[in-house]
PDB file of N, CA and C in Angstrom:
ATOM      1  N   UNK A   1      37.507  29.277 229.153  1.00  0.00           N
ATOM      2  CA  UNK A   1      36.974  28.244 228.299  1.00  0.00           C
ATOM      3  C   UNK A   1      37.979  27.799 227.252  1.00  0.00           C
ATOM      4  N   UNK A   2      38.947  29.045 226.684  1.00  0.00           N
ATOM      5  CA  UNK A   2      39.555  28.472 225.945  1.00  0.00           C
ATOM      6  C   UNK A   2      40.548  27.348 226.097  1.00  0.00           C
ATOM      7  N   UNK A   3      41.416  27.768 227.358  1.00  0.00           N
ATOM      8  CA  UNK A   3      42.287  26.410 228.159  1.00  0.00           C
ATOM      9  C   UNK A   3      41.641  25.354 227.976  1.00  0.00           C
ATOM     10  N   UNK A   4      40.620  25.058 228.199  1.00  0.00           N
ATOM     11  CA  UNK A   4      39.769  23.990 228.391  1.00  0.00           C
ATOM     12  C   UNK A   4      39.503  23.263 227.177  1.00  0.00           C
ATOM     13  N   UNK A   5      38.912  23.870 226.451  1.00  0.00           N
ATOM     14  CA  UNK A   5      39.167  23.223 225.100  1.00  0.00           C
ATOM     15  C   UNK A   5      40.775  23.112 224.785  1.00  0.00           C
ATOM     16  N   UNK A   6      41.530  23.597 224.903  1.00  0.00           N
ATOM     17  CA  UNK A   6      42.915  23.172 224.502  1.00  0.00           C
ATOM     18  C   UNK A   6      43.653  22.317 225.313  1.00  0.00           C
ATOM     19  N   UNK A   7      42.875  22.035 226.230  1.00  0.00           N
ATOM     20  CA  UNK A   7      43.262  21.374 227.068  1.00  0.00           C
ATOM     21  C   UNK A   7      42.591  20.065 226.381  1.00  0.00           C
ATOM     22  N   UNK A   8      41.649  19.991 226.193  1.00  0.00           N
ATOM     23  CA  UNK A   8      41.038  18.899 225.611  1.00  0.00           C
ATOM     24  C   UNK A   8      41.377  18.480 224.530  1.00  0.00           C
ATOM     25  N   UNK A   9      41.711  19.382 223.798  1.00  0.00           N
ATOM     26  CA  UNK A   9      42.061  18.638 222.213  1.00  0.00           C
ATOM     27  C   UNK A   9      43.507  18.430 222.389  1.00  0.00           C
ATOM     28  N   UNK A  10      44.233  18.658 223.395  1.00  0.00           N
ATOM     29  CA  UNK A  10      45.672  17.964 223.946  1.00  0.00           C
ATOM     30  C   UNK A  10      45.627  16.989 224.422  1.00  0.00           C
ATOM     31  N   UNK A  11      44.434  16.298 225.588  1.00  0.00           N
ATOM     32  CA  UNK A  11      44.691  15.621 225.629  1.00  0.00           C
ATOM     33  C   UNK A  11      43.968  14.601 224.581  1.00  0.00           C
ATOM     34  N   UNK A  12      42.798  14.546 223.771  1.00  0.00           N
ATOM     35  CA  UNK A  12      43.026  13.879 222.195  1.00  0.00           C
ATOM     36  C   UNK A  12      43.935  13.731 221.731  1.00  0.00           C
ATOM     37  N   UNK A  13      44.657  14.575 221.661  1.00  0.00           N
ATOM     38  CA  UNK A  13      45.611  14.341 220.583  1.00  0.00           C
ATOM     39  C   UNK A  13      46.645  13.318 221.353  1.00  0.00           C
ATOM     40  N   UNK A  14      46.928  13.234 222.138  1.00  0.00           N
ATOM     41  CA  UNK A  14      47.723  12.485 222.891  1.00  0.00           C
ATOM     42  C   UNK A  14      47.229  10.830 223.337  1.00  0.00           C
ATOM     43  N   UNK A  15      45.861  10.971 223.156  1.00  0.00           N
ATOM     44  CA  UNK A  15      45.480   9.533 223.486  1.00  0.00           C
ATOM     45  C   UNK A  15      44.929   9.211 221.848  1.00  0.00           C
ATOM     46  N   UNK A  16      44.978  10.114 220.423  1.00  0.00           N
ATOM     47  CA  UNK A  16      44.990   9.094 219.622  1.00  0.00           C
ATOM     48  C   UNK A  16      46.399   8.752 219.467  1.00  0.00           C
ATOM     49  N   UNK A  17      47.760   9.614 219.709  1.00  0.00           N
ATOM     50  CA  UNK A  17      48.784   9.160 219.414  1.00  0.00           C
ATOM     51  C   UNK A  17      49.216   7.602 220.576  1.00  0.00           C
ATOM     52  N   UNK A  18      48.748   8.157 222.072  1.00  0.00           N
ATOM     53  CA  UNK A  18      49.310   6.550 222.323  1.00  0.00           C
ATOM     54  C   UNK A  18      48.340   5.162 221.546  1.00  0.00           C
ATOM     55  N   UNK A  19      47.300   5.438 221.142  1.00  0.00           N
ATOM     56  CA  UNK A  19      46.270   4.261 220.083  1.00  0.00           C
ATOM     57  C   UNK A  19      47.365   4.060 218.962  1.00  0.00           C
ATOM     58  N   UNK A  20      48.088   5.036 218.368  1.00  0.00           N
ATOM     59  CA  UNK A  20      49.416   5.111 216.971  1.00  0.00           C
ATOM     60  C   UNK A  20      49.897   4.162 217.893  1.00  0.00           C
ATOM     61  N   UNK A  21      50.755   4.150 218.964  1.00  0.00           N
ATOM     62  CA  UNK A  21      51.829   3.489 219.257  1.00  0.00           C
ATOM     63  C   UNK A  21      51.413   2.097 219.820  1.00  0.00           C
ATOM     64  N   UNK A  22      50.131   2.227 220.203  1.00  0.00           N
ATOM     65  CA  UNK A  22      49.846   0.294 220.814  1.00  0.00           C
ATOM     66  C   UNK A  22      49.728  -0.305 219.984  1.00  0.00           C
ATOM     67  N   UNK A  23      49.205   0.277 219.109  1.00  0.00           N
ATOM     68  CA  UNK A  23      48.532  -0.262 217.206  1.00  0.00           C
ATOM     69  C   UNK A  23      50.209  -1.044 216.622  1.00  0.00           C
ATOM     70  N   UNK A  24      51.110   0.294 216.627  1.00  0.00           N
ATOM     71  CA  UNK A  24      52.082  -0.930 216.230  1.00  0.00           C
ATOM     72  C   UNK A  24      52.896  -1.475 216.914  1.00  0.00           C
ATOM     73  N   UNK A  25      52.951  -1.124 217.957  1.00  0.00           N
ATOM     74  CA  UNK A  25      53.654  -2.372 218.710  1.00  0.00           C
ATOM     75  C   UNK A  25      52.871  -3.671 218.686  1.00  0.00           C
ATOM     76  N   UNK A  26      51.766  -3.611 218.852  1.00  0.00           N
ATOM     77  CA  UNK A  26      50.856  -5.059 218.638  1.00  0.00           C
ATOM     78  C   UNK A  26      51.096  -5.574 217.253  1.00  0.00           C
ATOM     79  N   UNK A  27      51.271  -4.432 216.255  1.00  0.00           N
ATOM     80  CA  UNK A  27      51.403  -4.884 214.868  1.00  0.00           C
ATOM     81  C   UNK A  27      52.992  -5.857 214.596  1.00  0.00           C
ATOM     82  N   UNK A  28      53.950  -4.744 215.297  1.00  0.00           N
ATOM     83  CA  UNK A  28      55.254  -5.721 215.429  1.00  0.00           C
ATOM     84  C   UNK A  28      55.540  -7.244 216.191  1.00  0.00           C
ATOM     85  N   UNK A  29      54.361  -6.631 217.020  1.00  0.00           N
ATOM     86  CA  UNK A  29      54.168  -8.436 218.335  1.00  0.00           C
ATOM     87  C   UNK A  29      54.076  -9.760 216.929  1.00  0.00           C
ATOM     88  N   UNK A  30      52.839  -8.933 216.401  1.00  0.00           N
ATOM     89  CA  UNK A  30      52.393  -9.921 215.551  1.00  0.00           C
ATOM     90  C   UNK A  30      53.512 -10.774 214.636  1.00  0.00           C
ATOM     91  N   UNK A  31      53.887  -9.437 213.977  1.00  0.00           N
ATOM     92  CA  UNK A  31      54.831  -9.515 212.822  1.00  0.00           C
ATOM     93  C   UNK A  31      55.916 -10.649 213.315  1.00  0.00           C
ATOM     94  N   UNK A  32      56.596 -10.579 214.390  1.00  0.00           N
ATOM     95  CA  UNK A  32      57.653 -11.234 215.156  1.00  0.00           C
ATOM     96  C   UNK A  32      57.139 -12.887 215.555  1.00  0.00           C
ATOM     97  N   UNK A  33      55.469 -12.730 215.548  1.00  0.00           N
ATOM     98  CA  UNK A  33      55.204 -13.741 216.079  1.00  0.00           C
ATOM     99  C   UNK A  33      55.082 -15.204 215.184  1.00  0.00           C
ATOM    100  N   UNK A  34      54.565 -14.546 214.026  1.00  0.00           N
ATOM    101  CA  UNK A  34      54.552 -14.929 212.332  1.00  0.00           C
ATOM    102  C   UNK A  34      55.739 -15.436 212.111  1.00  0.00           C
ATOM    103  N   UNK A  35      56.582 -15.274 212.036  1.00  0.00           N
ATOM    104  CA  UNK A  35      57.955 -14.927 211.624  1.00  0.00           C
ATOM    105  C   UNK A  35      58.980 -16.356 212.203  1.00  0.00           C
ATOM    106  N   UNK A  36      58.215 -16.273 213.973  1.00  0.00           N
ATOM    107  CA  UNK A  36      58.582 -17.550 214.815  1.00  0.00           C
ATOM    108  C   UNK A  36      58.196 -18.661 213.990  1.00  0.00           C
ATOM    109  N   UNK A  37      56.522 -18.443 214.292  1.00  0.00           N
ATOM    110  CA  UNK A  37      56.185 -19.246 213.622  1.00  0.00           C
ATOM    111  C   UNK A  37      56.670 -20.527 212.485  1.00  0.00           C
ATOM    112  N   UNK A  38      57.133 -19.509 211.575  1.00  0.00           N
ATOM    113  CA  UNK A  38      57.608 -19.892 210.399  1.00  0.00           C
ATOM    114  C   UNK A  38      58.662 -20.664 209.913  1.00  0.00           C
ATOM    115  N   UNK A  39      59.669 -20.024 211.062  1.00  0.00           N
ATOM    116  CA  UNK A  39      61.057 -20.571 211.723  1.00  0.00           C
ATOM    117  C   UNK A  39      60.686 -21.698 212.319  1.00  0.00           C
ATOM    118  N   UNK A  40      59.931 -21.779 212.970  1.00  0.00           N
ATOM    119  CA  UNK A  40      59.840 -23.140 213.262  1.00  0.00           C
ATOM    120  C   UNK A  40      59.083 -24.266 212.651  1.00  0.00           C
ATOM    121  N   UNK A  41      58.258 -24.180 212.134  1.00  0.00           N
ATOM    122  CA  UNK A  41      57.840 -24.597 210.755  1.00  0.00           C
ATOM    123  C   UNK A  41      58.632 -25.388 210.098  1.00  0.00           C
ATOM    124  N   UNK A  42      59.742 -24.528 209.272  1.00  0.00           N
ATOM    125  CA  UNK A  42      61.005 -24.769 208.591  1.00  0.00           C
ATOM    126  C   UNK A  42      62.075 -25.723 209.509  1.00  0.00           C
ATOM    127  N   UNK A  43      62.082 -25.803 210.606  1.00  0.00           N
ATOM    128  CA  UNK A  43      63.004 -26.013 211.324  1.00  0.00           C
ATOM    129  C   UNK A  43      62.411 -27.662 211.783  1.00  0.00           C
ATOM    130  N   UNK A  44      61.073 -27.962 211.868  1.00  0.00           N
ATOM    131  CA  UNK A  44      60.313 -28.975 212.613  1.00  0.00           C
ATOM    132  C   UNK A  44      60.412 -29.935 210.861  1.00  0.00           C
ATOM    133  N   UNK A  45      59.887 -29.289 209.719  1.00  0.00           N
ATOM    134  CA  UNK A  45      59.943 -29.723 208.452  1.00  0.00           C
ATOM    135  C   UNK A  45      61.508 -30.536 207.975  1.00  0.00           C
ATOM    136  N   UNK A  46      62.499 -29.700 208.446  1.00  0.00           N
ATOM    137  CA  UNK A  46      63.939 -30.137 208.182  1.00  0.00           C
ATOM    138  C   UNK A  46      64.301 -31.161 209.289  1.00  0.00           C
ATOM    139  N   UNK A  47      63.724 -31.374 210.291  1.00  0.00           N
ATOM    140  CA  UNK A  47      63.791 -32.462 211.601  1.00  0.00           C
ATOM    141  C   UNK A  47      63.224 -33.702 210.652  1.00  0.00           C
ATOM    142  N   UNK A  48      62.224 -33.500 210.510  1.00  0.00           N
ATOM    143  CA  UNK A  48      61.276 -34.673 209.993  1.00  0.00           C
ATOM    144  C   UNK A  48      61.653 -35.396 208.869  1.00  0.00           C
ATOM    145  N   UNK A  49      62.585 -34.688 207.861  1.00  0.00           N
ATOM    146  CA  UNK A  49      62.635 -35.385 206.791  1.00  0.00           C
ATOM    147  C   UNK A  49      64.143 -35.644 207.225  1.00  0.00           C
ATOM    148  N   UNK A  50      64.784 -35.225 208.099  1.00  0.00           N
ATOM    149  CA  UNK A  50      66.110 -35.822 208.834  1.00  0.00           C
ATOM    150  C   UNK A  50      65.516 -37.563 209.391  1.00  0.00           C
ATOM    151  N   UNK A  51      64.685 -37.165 210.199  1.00  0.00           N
ATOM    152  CA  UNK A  51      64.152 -38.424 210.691  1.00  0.00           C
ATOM    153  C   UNK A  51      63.789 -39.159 210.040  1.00  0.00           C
ATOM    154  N   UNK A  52      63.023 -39.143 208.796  1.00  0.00           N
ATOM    155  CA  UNK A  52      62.327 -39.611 207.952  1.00  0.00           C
ATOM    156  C   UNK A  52      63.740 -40.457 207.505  1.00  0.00           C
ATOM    157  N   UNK A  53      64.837 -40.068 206.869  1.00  0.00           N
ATOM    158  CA  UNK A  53      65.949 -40.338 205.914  1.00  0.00           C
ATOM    159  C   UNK A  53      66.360 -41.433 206.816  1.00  0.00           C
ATOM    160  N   UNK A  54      66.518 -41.413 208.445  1.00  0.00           N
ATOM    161  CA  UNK A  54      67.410 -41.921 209.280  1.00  0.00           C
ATOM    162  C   UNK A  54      66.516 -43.443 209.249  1.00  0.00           C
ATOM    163  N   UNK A  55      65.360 -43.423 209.178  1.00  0.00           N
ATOM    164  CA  UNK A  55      64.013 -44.283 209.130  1.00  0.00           C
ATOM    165  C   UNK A  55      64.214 -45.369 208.037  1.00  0.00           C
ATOM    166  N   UNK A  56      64.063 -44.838 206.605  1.00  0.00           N
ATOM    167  CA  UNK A  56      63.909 -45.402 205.544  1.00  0.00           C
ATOM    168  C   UNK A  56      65.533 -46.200 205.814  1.00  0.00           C
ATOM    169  N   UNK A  57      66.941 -45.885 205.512  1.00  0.00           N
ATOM    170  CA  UNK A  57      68.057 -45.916 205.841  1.00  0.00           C
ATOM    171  C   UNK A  57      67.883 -47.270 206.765  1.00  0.00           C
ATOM    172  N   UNK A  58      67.564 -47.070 208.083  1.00  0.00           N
ATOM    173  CA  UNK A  58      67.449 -48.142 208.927  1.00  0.00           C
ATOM    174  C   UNK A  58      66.500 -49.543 208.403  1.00  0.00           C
ATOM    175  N   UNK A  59      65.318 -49.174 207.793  1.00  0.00           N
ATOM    176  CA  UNK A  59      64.182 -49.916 207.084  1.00  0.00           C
ATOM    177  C   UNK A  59      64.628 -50.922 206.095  1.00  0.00           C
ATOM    178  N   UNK A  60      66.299 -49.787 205.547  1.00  0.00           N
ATOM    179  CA  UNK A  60      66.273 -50.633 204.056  1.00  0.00           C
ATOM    180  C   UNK A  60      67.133 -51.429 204.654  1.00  0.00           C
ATOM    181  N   UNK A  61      68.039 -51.185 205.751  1.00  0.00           N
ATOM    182  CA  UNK A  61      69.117 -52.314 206.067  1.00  0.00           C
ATOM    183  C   UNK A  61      68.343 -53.463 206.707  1.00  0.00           C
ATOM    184  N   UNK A  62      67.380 -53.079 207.089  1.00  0.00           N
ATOM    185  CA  UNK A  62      66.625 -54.436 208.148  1.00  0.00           C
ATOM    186  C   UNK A  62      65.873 -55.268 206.679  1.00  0.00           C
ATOM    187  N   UNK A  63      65.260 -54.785 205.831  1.00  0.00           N
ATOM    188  CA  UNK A  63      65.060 -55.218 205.121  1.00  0.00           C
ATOM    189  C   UNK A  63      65.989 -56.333 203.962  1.00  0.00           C
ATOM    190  N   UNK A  64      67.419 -55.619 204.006  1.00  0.00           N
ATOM    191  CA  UNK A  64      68.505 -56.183 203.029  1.00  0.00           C
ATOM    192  C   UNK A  64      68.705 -57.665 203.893  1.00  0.00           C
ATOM    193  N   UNK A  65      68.911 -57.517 205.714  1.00  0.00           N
ATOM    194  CA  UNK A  65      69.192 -58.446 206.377  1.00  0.00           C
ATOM    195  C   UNK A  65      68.212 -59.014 205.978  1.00  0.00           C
ATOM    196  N   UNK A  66      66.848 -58.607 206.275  1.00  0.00           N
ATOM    197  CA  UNK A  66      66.092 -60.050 206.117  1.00  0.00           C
ATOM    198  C   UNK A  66      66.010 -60.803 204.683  1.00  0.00           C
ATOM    199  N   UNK A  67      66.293 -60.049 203.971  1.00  0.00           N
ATOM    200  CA  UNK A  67      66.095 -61.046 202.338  1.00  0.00           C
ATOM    201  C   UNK A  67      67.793 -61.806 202.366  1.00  0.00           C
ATOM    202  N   UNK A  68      68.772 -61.186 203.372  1.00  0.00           N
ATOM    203  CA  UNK A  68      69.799 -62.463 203.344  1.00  0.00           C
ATOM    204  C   UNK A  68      69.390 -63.639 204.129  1.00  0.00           C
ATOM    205  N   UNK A  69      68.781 -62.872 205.401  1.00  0.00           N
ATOM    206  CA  UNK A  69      68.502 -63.933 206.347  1.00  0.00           C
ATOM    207  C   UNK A  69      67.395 -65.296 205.692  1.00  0.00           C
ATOM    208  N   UNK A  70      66.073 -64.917 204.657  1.00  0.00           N
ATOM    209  CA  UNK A  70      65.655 -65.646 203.677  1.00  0.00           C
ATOM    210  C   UNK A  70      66.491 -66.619 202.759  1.00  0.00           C
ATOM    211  N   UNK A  71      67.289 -66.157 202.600  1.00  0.00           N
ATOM    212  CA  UNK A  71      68.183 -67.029 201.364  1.00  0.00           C
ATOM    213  C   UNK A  71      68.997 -67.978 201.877  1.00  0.00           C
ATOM    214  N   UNK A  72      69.440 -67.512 203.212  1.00  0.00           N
ATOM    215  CA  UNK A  72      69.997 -68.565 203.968  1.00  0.00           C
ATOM    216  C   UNK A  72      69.243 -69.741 204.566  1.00  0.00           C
ATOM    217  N   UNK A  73      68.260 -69.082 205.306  1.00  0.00           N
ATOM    218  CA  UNK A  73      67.327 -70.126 205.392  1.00  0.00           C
ATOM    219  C   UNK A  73      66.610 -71.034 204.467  1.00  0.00           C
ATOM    220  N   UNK A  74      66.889 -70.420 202.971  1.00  0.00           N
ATOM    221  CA  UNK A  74      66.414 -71.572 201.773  1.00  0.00           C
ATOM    222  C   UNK A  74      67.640 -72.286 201.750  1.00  0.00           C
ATOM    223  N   UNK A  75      68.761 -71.556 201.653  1.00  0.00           N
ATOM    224  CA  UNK A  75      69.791 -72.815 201.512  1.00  0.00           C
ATOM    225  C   UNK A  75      70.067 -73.716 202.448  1.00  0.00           C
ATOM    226  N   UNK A  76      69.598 -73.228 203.510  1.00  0.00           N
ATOM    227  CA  UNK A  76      69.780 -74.130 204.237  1.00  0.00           C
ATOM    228  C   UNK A  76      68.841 -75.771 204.524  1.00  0.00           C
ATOM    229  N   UNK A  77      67.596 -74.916 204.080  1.00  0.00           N
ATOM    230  CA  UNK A  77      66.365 -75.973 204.013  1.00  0.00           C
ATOM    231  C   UNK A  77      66.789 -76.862 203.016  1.00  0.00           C
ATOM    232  N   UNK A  78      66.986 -76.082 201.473  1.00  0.00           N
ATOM    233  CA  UNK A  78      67.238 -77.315 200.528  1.00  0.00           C
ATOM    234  C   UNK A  78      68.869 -78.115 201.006  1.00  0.00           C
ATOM    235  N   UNK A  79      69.598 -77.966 201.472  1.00  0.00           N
ATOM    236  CA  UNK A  79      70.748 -78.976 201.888  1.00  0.00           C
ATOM    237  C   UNK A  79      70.042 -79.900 203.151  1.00  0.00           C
ATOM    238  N   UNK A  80      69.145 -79.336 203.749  1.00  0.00           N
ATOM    239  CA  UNK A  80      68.577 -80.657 205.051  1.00  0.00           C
ATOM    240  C   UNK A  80      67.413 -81.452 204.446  1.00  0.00           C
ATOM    241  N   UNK A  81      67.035 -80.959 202.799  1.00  0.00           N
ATOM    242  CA  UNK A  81      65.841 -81.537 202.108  1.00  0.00           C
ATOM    243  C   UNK A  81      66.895 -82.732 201.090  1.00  0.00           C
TER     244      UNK A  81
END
């Protein structure tokens, strides 16, 4: 009987320790996964306001053209007026 019980509380002890080790490996999965996360986050955030800059930049030149392209077309109206 005694084997038996020691046999038993061996193998307890062994299946709470592999529960220790899934516990943190899932805990590190996590941790790593967070972490991506975050990185990319940061990384999608620094795209966007790249894009954003390249946007406004392009916006303001189309904009500068058109207020020349306006002025020309007034001067031009008042010399055919």
């Amino acid at each position: 009987m005694d084997n038996r019980q020691g046999g038993i509380q061996q193998l307890l002890a062994a299946e709470q320790e592999a529960q220790q080790i899934v516990n943190t490996a899932r805990n590190g999965k996590m941790a790593r996964l967070r972490q991506a996360k975050e990185e990319a986050q940061k990384e999608i955030a620094a795209y966007r306001s790249q894009i954003e800059l390249e946007f406004q930049k392009k916006l303001a030149q189309s904009n500068g053209d058109s207020g020349a392209n306006v002025k020309r077309l007034e001067q031009e109206t008042e010399i055919k007026m």
